[in-house]
Each structure stands twice: as C-alpha cells, then as structure tokens.
N, C-alpha and C. Protein backbone atom coordinates (compact mmCIF):
# COMPACT_ATOMS: atom_id res chain seq x y z
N UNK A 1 -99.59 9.14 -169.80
CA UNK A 1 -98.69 8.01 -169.81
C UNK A 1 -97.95 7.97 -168.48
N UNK A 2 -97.65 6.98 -168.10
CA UNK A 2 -97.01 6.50 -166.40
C UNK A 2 -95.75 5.93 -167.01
N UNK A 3 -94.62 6.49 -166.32
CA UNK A 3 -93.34 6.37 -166.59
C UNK A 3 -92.71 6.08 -165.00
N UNK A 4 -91.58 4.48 -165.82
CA UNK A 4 -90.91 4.16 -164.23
C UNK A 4 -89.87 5.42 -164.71
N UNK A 5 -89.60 6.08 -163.88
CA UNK A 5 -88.57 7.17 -163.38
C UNK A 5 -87.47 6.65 -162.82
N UNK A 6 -85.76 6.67 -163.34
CA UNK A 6 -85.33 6.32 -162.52
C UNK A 6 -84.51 7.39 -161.31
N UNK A 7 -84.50 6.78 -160.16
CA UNK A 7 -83.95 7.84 -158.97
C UNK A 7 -83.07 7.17 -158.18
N UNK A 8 -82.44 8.06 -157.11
CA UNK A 8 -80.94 7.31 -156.25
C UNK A 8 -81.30 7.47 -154.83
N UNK A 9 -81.57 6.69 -154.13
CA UNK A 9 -81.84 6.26 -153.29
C UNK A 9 -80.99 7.28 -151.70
N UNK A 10 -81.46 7.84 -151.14
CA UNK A 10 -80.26 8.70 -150.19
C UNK A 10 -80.46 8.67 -148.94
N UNK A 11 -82.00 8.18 -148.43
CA UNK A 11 -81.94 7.45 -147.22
C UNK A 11 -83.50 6.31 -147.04
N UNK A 12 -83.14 5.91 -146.53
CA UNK A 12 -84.76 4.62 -145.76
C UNK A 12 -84.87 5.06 -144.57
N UNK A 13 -85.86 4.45 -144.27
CA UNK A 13 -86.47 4.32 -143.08
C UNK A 13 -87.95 3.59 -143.30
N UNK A 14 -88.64 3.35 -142.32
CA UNK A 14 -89.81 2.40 -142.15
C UNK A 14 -90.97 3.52 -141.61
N UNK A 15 -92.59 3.12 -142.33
CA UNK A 15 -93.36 4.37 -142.37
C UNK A 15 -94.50 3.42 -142.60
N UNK A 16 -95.28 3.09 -141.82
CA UNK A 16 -96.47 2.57 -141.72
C UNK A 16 -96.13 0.99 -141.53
N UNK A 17 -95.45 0.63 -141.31
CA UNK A 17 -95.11 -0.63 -141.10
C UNK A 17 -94.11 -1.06 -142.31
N UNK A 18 -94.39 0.43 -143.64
CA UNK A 18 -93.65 -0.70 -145.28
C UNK A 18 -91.96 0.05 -145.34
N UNK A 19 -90.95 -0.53 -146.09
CA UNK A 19 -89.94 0.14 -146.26
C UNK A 19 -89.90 1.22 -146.86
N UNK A 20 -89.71 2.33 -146.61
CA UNK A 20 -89.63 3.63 -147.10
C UNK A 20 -88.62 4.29 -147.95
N UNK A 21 -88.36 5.19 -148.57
CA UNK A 21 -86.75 5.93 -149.24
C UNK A 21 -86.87 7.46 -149.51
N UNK A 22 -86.09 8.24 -149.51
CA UNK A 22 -86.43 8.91 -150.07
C UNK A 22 -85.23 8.98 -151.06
N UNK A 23 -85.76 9.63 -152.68
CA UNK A 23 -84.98 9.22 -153.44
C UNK A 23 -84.87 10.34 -154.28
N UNK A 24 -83.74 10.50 -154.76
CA UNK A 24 -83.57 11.44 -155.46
C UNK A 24 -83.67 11.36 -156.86
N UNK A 25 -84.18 12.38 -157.35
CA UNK A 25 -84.21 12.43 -159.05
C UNK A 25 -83.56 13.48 -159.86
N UNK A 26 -82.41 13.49 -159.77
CA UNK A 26 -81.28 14.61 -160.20
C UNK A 26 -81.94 15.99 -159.88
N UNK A 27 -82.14 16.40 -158.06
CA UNK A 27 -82.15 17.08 -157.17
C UNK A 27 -83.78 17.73 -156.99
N UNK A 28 -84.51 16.20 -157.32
CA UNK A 28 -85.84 16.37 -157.19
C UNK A 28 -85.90 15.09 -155.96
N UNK A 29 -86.55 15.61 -155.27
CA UNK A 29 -86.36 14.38 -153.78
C UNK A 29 -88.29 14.32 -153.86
N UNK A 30 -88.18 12.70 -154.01
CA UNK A 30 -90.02 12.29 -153.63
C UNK A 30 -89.46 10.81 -152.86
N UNK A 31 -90.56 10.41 -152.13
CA UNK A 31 -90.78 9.03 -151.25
C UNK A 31 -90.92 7.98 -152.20
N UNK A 32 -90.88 7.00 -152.04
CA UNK A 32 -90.85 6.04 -152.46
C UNK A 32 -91.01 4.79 -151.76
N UNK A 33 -91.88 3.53 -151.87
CA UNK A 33 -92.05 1.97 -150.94
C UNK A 33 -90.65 1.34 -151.54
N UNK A 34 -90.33 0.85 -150.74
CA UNK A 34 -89.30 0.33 -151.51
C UNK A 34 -89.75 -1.84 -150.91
N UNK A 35 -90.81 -2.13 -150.59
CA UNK A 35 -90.80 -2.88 -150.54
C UNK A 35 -90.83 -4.04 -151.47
N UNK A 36 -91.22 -3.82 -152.76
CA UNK A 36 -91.20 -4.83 -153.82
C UNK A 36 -89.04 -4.92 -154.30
N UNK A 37 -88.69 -4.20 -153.63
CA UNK A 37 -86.81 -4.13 -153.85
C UNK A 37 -86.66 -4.96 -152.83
N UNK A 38 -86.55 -5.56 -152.02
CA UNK A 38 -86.14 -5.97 -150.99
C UNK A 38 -84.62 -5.78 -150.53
N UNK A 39 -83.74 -5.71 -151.52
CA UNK A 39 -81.83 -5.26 -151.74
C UNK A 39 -82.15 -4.74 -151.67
N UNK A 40 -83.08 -3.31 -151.70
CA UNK A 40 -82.47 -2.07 -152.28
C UNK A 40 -81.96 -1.46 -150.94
N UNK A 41 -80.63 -0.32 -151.13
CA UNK A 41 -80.15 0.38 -149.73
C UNK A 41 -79.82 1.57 -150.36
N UNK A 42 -79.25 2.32 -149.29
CA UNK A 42 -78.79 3.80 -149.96
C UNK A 42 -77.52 3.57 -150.86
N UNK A 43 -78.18 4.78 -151.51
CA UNK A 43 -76.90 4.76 -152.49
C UNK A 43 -77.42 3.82 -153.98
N UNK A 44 -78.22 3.09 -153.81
CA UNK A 44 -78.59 2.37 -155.19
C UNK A 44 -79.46 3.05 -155.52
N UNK A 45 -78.85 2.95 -157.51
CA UNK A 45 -80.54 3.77 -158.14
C UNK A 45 -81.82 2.13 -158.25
N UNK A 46 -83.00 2.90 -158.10
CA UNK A 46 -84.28 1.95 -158.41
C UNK A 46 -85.17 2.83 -159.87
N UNK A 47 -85.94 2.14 -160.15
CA UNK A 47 -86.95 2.80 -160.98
C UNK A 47 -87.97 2.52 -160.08
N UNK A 48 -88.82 3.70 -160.16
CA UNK A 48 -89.59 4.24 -159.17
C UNK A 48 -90.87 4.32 -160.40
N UNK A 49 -91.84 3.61 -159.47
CA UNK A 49 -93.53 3.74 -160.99
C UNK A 49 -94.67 4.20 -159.88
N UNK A 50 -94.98 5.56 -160.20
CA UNK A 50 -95.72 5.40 -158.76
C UNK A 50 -95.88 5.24 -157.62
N UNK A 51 -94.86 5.79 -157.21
CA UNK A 51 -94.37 5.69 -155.77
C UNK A 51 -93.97 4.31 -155.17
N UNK A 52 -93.41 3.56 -156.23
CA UNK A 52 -92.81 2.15 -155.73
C UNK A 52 -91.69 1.63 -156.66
N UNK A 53 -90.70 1.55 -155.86
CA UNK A 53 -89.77 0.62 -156.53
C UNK A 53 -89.77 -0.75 -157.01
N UNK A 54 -89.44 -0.54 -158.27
CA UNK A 54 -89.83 -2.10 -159.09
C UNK A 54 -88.85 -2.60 -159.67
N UNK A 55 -87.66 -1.99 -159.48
CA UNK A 55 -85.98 -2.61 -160.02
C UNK A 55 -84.67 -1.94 -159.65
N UNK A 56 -83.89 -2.38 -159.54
CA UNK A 56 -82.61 -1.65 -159.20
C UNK A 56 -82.09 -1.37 -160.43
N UNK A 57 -81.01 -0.98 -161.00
CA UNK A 57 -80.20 -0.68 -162.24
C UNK A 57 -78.94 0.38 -161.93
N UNK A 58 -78.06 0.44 -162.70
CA UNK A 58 -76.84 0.43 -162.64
C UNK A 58 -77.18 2.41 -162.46
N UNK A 59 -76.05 3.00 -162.25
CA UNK A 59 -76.03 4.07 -161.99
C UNK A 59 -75.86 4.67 -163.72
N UNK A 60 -75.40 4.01 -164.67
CA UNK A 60 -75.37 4.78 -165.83
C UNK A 60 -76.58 4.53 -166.10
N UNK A 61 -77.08 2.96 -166.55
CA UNK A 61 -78.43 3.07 -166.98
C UNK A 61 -79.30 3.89 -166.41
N UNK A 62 -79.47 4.53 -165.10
CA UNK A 62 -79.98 5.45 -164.59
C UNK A 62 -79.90 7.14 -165.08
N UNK A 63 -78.43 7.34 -165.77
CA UNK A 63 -78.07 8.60 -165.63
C UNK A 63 -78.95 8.13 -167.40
N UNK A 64 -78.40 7.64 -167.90
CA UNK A 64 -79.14 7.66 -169.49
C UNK A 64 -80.41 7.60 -169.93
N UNK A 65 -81.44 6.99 -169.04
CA UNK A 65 -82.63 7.07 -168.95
C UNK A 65 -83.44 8.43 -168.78
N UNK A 66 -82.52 8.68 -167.29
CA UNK A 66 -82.55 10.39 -167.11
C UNK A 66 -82.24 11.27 -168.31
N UNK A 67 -81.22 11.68 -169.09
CA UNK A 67 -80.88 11.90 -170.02
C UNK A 67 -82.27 11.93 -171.33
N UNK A 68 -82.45 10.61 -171.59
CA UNK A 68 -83.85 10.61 -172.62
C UNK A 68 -85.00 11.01 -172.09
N UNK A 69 -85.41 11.09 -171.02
CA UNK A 69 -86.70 11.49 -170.34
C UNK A 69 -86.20 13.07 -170.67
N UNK A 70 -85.60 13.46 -169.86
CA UNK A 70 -85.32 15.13 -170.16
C UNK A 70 -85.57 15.78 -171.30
N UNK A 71 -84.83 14.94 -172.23
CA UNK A 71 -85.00 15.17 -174.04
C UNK A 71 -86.62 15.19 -174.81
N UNK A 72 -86.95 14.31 -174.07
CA UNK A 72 -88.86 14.98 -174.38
C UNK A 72 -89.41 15.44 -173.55
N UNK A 73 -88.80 15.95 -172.57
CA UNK A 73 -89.35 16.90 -171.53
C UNK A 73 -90.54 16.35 -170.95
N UNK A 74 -90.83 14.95 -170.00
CA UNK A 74 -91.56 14.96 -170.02
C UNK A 74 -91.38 14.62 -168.51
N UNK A 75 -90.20 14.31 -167.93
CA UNK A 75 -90.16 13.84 -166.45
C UNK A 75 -90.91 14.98 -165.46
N UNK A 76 -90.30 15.90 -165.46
CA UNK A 76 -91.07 17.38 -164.57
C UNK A 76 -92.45 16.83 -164.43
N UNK A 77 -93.71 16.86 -165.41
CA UNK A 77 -95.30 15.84 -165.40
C UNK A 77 -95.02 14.54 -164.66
N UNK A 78 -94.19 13.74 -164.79
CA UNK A 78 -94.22 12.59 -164.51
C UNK A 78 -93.91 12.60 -162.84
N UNK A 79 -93.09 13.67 -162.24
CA UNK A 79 -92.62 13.38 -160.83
C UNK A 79 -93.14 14.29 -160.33
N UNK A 80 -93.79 15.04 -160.80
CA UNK A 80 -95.06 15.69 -159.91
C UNK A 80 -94.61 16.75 -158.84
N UNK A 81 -95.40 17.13 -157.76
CA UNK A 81 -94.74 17.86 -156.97
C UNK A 81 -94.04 16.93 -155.76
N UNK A 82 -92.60 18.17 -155.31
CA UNK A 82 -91.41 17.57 -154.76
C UNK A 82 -92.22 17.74 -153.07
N UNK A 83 -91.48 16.98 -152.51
CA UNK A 83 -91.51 16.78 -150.73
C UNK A 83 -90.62 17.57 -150.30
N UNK A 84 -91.28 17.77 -149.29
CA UNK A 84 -89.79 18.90 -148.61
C UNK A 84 -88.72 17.85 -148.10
N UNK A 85 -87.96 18.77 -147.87
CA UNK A 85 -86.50 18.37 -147.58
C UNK A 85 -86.43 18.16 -146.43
C-alpha cells in the first residue's frame, strides 16, 4: 500500500531544473519535488506520495496523521531509507 506521508518542509532548492525540499518526517529527512505545490516554502507541512508533494495542510493535521500512521506502525515501510544529512 502507498501512503501520502505527511512531512515539514526545512529547506528548497532547485535540482534538475524541478523544485526540490528536503523534508522532514518527525526526524526522518527524505527529498521531495515539490513542484505540483507551487506555495509550498519552508516551514510548511506537505503530504509527500512518492517523492512528490501533492498538498499542503495545517501543522496539526500533519502532527495527527503522523500520530495514526505510527499507531499501525506502518510509516518506517512507507519512508524507506533516510538521505544523509
């Protein structure tokens, strides 16, 4: 199963020509396109599906989502291995 993940956004930059992020997932850091966000900047959470951002959402709806993913233990599978720092 493919789960949007949500994560917080902590810096951009531009990487092959597309908008880039790297984003955090309560102290799991992976990349992310952030070009289908076009708003999105640091500091905002997105839901992240596959290495692309597909919505912004509020920082609680973020923390609560987080919260239920944890509870079936299933985010760790879902975000795969981390990028270095």
């Amino acid at each position: 199963m493919c789960l949007g993940v949500p994560g917080k956004i902590v810096e951009t930059y531009e990487k092959g020509g597309l908008k880039m992020a790297k984003v955090d997932f309560g102290g799991i850091f992976r990349e992310a396109c952030l070009d289908y966000v076009d708003d999105a900047k640091v500091g905002d959470y997105c839901v992240i599906h596959v290495g692309f951002a597909i919505s912004i959402l509020s920082e609680a709806e973020a923390m609560e989502t987080l919260e239920l993913l944890r509870q079936i233990g299933s985010i760790e599978e879902e975000l795969g291995p981390e990028i270095p720092s």
